[in-house]
C-alpha atoms as a PDB file:
ATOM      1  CA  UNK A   1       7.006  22.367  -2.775  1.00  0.00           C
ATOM      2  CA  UNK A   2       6.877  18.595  -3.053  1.00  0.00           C
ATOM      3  CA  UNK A   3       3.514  16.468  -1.981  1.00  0.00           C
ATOM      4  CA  UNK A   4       4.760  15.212   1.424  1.00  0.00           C
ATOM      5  CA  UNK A   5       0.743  14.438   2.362  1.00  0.00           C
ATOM      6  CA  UNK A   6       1.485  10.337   2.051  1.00  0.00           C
ATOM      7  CA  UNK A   7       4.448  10.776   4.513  1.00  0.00           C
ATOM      8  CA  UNK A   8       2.600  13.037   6.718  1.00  0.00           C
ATOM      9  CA  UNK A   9      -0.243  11.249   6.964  1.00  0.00           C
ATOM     10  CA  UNK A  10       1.986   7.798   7.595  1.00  0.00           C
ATOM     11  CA  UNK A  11       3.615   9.369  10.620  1.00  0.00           C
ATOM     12  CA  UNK A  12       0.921  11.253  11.974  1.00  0.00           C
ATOM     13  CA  UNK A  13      -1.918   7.577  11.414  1.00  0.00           C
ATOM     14  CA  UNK A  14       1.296   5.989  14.150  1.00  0.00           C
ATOM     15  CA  UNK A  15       0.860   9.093  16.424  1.00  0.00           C
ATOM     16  CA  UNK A  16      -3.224   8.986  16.304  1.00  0.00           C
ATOM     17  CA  UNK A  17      -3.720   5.014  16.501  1.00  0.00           C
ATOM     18  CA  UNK A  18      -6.771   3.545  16.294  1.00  0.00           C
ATOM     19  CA  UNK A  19      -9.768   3.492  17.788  1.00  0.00           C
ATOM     20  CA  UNK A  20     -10.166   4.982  21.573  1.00  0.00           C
ATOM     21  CA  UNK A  21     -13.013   6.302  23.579  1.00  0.00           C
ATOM     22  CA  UNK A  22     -11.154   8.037  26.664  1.00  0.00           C
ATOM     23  CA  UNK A  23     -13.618   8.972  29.372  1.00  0.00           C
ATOM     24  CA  UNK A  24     -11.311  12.025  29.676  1.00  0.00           C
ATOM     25  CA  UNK A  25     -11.003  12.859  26.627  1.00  0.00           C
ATOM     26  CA  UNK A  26     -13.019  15.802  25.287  1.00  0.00           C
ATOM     27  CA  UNK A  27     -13.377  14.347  21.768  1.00  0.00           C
ATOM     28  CA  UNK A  28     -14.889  11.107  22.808  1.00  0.00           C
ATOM     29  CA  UNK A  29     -15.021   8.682  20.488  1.00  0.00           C
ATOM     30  CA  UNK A  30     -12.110   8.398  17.873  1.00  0.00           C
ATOM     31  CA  UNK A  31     -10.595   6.235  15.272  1.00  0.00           C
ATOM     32  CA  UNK A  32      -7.404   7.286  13.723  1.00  0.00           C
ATOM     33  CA  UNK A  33      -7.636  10.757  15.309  1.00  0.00           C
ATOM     34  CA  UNK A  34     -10.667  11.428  13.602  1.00  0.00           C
ATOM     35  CA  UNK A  35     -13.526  12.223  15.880  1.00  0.00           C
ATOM     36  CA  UNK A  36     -16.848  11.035  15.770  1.00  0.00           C
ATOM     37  CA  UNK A  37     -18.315  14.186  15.197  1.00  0.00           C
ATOM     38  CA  UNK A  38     -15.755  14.978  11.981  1.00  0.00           C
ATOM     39  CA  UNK A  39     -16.454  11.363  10.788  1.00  0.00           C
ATOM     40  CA  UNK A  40     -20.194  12.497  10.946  1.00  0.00           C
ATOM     41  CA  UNK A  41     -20.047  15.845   9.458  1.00  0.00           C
ATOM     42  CA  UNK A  42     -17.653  14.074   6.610  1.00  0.00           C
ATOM     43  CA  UNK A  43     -20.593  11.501   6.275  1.00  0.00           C
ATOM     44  CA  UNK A  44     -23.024  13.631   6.245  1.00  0.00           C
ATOM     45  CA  UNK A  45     -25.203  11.795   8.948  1.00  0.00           C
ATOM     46  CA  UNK A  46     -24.951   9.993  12.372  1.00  0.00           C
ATOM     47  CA  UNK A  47     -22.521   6.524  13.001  1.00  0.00           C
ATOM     48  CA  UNK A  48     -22.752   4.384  15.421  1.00  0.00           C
ATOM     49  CA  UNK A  49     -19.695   2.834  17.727  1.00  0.00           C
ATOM     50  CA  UNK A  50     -19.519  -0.058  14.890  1.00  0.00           C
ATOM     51  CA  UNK A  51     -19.065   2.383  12.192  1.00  0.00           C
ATOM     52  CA  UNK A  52     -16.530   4.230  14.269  1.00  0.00           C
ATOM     53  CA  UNK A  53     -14.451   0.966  14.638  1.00  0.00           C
ATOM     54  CA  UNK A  54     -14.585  -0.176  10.896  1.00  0.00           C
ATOM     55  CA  UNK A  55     -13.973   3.842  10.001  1.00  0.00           C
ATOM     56  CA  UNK A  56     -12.181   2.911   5.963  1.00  0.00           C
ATOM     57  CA  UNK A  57      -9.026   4.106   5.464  1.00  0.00           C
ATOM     58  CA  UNK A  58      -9.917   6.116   2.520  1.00  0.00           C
ATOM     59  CA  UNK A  59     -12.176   7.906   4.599  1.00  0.00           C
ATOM     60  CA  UNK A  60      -9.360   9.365   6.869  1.00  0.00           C
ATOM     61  CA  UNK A  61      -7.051  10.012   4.482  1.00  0.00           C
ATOM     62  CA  UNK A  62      -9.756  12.101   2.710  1.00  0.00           C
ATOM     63  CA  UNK A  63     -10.751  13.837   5.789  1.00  0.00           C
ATOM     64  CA  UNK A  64      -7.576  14.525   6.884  1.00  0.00           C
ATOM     65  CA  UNK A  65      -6.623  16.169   3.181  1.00  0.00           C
ATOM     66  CA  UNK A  66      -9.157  18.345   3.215  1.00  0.00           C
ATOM     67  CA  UNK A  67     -10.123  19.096   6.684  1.00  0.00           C
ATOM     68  CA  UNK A  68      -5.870  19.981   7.904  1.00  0.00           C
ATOM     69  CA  UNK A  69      -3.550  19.281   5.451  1.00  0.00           C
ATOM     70  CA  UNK A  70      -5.198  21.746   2.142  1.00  0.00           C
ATOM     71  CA  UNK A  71      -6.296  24.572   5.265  1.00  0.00           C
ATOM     72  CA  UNK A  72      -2.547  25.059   6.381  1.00  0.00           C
ATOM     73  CA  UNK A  73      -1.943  24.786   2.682  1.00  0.00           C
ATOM     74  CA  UNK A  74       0.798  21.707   3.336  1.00  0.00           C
ATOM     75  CA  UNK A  75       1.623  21.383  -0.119  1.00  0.00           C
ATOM     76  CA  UNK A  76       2.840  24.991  -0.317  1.00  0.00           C
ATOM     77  CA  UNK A  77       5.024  24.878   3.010  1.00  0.00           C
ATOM     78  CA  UNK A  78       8.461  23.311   2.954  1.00  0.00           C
ATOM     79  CA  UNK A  79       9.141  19.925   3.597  1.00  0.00           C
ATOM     80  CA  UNK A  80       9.600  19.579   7.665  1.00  0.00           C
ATOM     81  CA  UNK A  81       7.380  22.719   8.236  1.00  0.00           C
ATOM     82  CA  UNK A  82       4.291  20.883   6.721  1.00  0.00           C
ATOM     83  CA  UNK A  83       4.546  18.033   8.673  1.00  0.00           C
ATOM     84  CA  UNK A  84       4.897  19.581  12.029  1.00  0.00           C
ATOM     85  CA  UNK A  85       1.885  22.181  10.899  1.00  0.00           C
ATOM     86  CA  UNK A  86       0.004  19.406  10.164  1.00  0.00           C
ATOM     87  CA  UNK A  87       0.527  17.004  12.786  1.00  0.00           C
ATOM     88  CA  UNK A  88       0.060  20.083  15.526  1.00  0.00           C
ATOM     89  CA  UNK A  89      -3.058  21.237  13.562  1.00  0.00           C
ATOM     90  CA  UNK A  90      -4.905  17.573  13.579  1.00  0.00           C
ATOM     91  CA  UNK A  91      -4.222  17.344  17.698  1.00  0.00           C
ATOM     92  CA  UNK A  92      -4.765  20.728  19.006  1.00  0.00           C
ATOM     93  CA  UNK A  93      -6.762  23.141  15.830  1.00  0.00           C
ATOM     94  CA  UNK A  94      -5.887  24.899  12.770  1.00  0.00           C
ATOM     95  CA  UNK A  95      -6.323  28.096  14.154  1.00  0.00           C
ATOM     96  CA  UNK A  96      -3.297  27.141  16.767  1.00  0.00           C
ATOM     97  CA  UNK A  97      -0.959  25.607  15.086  1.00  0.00           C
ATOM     98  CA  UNK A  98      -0.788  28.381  12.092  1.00  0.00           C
ATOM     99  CA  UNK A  99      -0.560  31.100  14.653  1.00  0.00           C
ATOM    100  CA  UNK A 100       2.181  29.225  16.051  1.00  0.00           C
ATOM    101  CA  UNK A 101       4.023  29.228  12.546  1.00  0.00           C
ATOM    102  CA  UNK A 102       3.369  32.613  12.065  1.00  0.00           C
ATOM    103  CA  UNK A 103       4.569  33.322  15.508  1.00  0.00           C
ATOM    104  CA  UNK A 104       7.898  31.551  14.355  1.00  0.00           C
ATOM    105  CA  UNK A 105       8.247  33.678  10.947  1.00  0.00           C
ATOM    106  CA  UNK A 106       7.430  36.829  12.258  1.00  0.00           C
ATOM    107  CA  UNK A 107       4.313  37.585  10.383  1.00  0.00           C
ATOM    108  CA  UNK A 108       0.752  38.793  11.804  1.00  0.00           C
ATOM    109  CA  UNK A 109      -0.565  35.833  13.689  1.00  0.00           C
ATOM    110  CA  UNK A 110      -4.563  35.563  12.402  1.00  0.00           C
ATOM    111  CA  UNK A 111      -4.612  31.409  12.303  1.00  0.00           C
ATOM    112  CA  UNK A 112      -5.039  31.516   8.539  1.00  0.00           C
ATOM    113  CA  UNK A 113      -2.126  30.472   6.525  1.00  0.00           C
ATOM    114  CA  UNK A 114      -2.250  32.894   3.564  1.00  0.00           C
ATOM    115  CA  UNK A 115      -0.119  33.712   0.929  1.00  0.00           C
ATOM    116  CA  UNK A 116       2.135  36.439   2.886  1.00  0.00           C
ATOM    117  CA  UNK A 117       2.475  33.140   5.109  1.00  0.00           C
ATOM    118  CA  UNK A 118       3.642  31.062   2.739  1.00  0.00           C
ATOM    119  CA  UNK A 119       6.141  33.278   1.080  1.00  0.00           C
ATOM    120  CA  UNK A 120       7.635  34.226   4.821  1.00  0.00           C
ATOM    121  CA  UNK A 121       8.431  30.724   5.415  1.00  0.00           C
ATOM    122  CA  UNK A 122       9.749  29.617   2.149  1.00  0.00           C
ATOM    123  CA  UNK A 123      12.195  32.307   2.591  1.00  0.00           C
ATOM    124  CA  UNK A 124      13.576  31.315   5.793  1.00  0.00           C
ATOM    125  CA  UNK A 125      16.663  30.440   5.081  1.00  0.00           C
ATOM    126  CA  UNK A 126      16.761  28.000   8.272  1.00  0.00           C
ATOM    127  CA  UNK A 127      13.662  25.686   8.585  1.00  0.00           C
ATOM    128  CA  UNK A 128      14.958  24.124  11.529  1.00  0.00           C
ATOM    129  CA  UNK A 129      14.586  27.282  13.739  1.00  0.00           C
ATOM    130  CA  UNK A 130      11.008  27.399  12.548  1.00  0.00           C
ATOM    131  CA  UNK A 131      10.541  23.621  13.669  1.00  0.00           C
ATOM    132  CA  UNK A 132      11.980  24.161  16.601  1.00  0.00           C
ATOM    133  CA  UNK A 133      10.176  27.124  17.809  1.00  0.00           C
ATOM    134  CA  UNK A 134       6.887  25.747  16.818  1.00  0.00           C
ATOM    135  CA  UNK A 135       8.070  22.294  18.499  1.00  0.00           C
ATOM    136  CA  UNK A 136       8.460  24.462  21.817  1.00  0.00           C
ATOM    137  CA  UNK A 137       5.466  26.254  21.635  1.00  0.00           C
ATOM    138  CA  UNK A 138       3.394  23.138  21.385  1.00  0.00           C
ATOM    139  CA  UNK A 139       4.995  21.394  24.467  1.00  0.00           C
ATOM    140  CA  UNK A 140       4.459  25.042  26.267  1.00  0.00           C
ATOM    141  CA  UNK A 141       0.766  24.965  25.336  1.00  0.00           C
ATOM    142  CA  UNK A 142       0.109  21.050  26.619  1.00  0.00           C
ATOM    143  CA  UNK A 143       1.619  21.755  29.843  1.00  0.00           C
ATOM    144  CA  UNK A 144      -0.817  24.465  30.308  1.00  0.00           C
ATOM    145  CA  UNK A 145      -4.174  21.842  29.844  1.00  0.00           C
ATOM    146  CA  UNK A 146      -5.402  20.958  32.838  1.00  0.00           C
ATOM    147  CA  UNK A 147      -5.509  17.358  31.343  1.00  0.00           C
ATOM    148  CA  UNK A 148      -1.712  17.405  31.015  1.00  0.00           C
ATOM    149  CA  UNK A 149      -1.496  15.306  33.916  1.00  0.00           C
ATOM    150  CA  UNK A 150      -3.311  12.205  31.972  1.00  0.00           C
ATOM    151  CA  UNK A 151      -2.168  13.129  28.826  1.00  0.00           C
ATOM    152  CA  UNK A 152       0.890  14.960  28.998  1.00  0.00           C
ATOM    153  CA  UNK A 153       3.097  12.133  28.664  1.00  0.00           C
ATOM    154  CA  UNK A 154       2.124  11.103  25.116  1.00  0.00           C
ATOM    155  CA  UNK A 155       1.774  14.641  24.072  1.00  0.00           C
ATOM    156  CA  UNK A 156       5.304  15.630  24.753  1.00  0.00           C
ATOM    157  CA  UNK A 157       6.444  12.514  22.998  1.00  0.00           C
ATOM    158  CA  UNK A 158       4.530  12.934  20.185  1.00  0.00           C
ATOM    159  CA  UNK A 159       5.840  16.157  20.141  1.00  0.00           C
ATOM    160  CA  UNK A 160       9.532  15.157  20.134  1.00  0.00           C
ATOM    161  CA  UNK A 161       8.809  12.610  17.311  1.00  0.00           C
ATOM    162  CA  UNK A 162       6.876  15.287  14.740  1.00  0.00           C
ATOM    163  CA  UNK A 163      10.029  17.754  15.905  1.00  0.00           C
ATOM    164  CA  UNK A 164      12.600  15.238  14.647  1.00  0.00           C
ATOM    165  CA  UNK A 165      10.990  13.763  12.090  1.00  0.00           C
ATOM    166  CA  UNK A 166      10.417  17.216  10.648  1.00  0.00           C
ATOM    167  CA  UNK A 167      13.856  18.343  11.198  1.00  0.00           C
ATOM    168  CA  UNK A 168      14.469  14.825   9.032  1.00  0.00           C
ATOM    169  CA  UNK A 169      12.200  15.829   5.886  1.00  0.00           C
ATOM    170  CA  UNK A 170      13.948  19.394   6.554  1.00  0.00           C
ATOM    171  CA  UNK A 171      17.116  18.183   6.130  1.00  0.00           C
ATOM    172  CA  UNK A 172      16.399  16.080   3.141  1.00  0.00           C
ATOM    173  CA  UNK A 173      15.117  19.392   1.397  1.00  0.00           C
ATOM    174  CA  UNK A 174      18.449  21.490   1.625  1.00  0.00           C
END
């Protein structure tokens, strides 16, 4: 499959924003998505608010390479597929949104994209059911948080612009 990381990570940076610290917001602080406990554990030691704030660029996109986009193995999925794995993966868990792919293709369903995975979904011979489904799933699982009602509103947008953005790069790839 092609690198689509750069794209991914483009349209996914507009979907996290910059820097937030929602009081309801179970990850606290954050900075392009990236939580201050991921931005510590990437470090290797405590930050502070300042640090949070001024988090590089190449720091994120380094995190977010290894951390999501190499663990749902993006550069081995189709174009489309990847991003919406990926995008799903950063907000809600790896575990989730590669049982939610598997769920789509039909295989076992054990969060870990593996190679009976991969080869399922590259031989779907319609990537846009597999966006789709995994596109409805997600907006089935936000409406079940009990912090839908504060959040819900960007989620299911969010949601709408990785589904047709994906179905875009899917597209592109036929």
């Amino acid at each position: 499959m092609k690198d689509n990381f750069n794209a991914s990570l483009a349209m996914l940076l507009h979907h996290e924003g910059g820097y937030v610290n929602h009081p309801d917001d179970p990850g606290g602080r954050t900075n392009y998505g990236v939580t201050q406990r991921v931005y510590e554990d990437f470090l290797g030691r405590e930050v502070t608010e300042k640090e949070m704030k001024e988090m590089p660029l190449e720091d994120v996109r380094a995190i977010y390479k290894k951390n999501y986009w190499d663990r749902i193995r993006g550069d081995d999925l189709p174009p489309g597929i990847d991003f919406c794995v990926f995008d799903w993966a950063v907000n809600a868990g790896i575990s989730r949104a590669s049982k939610a792919l598997q769920q789509a293709i039909n295989v076992d369903d054990d969060g870990i994209i593996g190679s009976q995975t991969v080869a399922k979904v590259c031989d779907q011979a319609n990537h846009t059911n597999v966006v789709n489904t995994i596109a409805v799933k997600r907006e089935n699982f936000y409406r079940d948080l009990k912090t839908f009602d504060t959040f819900g509103r960007g989620w299911l947008r969010r949601n709408d612009e990785t589904r047709q953005s994906a179905l875009k790069m899917a597209e592109k790839d036929v």
